[in-house]
C-alpha atoms as a PDB file:
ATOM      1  CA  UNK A   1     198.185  -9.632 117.070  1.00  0.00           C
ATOM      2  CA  UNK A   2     200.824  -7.408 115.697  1.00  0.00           C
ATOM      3  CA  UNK A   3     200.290  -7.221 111.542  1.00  0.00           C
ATOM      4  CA  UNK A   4     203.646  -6.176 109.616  1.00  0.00           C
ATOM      5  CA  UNK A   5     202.815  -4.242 106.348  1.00  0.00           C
ATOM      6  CA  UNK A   6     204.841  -5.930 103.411  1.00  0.00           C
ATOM      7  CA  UNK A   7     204.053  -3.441 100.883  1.00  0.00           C
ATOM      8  CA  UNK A   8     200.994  -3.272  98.257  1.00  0.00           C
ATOM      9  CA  UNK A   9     198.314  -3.395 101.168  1.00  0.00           C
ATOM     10  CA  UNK A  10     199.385  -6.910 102.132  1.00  0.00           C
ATOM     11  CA  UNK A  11     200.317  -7.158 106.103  1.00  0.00           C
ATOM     12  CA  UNK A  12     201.832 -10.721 107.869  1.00  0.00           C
ATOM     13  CA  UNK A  13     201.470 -11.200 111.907  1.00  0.00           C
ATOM     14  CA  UNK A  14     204.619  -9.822 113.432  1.00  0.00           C
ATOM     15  CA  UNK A  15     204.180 -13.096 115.648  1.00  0.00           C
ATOM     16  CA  UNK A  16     204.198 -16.027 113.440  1.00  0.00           C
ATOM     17  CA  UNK A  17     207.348 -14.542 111.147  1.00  0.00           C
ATOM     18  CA  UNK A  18     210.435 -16.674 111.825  1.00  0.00           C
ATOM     19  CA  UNK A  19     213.182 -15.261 109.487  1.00  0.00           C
ATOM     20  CA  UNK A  20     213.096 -12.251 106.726  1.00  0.00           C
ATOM     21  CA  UNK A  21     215.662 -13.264 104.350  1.00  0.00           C
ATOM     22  CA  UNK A  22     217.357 -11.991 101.099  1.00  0.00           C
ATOM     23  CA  UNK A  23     216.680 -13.931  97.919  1.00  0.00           C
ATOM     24  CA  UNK A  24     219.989 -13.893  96.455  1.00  0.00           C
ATOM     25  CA  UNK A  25     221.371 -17.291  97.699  1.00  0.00           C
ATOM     26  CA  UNK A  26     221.114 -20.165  96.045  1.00  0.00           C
ATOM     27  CA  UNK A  27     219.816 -21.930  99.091  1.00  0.00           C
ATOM     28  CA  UNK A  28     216.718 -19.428  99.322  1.00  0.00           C
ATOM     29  CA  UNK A  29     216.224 -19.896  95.925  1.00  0.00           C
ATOM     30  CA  UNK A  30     215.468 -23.638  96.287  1.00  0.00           C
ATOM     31  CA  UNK A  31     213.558 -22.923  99.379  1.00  0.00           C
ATOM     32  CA  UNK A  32     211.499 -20.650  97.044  1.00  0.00           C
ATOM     33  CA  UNK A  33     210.750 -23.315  94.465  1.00  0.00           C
ATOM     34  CA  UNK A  34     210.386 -26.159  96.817  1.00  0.00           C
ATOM     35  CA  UNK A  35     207.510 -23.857  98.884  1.00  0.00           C
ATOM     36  CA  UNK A  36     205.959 -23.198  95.178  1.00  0.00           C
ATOM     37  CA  UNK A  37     206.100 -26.722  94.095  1.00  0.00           C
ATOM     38  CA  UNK A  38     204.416 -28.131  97.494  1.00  0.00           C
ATOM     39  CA  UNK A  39     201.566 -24.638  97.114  1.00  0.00           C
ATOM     40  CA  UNK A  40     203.027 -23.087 100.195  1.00  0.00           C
ATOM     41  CA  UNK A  41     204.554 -20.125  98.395  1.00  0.00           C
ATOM     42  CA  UNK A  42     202.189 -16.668  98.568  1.00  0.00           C
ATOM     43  CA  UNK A  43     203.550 -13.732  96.195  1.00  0.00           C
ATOM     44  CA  UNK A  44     202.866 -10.629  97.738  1.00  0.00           C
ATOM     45  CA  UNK A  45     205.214  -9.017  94.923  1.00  0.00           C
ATOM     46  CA  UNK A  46     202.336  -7.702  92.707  1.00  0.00           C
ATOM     47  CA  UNK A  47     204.574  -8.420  90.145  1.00  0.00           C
ATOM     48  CA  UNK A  48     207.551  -6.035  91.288  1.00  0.00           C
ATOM     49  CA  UNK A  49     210.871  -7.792  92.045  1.00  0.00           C
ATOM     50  CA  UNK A  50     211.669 -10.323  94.721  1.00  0.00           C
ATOM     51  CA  UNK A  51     213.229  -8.408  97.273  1.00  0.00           C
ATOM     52  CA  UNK A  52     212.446 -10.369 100.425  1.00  0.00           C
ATOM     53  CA  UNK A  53     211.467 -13.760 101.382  1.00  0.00           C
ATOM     54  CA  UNK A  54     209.760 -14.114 104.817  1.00  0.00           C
ATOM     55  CA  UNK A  55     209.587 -17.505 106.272  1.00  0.00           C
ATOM     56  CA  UNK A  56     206.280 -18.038 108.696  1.00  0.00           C
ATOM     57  CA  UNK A  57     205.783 -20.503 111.288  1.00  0.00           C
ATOM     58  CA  UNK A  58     203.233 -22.534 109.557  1.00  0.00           C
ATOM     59  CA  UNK A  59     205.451 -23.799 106.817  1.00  0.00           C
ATOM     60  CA  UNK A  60     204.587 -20.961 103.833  1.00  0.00           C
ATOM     61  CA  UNK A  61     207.047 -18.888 102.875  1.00  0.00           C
ATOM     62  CA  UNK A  62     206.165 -14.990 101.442  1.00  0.00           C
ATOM     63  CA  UNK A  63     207.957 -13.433  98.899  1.00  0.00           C
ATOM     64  CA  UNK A  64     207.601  -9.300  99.120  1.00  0.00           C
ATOM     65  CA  UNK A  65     208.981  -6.443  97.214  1.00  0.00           C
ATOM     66  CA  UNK A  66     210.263  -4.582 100.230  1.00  0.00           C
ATOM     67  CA  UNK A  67     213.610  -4.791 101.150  1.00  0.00           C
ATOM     68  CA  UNK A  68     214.333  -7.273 104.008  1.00  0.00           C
ATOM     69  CA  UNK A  69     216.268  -4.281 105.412  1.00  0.00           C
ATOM     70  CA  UNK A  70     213.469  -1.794 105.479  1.00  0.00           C
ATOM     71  CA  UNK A  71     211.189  -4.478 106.900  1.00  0.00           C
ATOM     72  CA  UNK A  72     213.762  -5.665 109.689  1.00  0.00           C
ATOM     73  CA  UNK A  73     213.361  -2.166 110.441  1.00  0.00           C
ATOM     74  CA  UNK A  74     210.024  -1.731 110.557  1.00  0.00           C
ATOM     75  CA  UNK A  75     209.938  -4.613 113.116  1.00  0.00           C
ATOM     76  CA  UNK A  76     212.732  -2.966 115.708  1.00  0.00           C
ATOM     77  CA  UNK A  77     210.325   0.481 115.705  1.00  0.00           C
END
């Protein structure tokens, strides 16, 4: 198992990640709310800006503060 550091000691397997997205869209936004309404949203912001949302194979979605760019990144190394 791979773990992907998302910033403020939090991590995610590199394995189960199906999409790193931007939260700027309106449909991300609704995928947001509908993940926190149904308890399958986990905030690893630590109260710092949304700046990725990372959807996982089970069904939760992640919000981070790291860039989606800097994390795609970090996944291509």
């Amino acid at each position: 198992m791979t773990l992907l550091s998302i910033g403020f000691g939090n991590a995610l397997s590199q394995e189960r990640i199906i999409s790193i997205l931007t939260p700027d869209s309106a449909p991300v936004k609704r995928l947001v709310h509908i993940a926190k309404e149904s308890g399958n949203l986990i905030d690893a912001t630590c109260g710092r800006k949304t700046q990725s949302v990372i959807i996982m194979d089970s069904d939760h979605v992640v919000t981070s503060a790291m860039s989606a760019e800097a994390l795609a990144g970090k996944i291509n190394k």
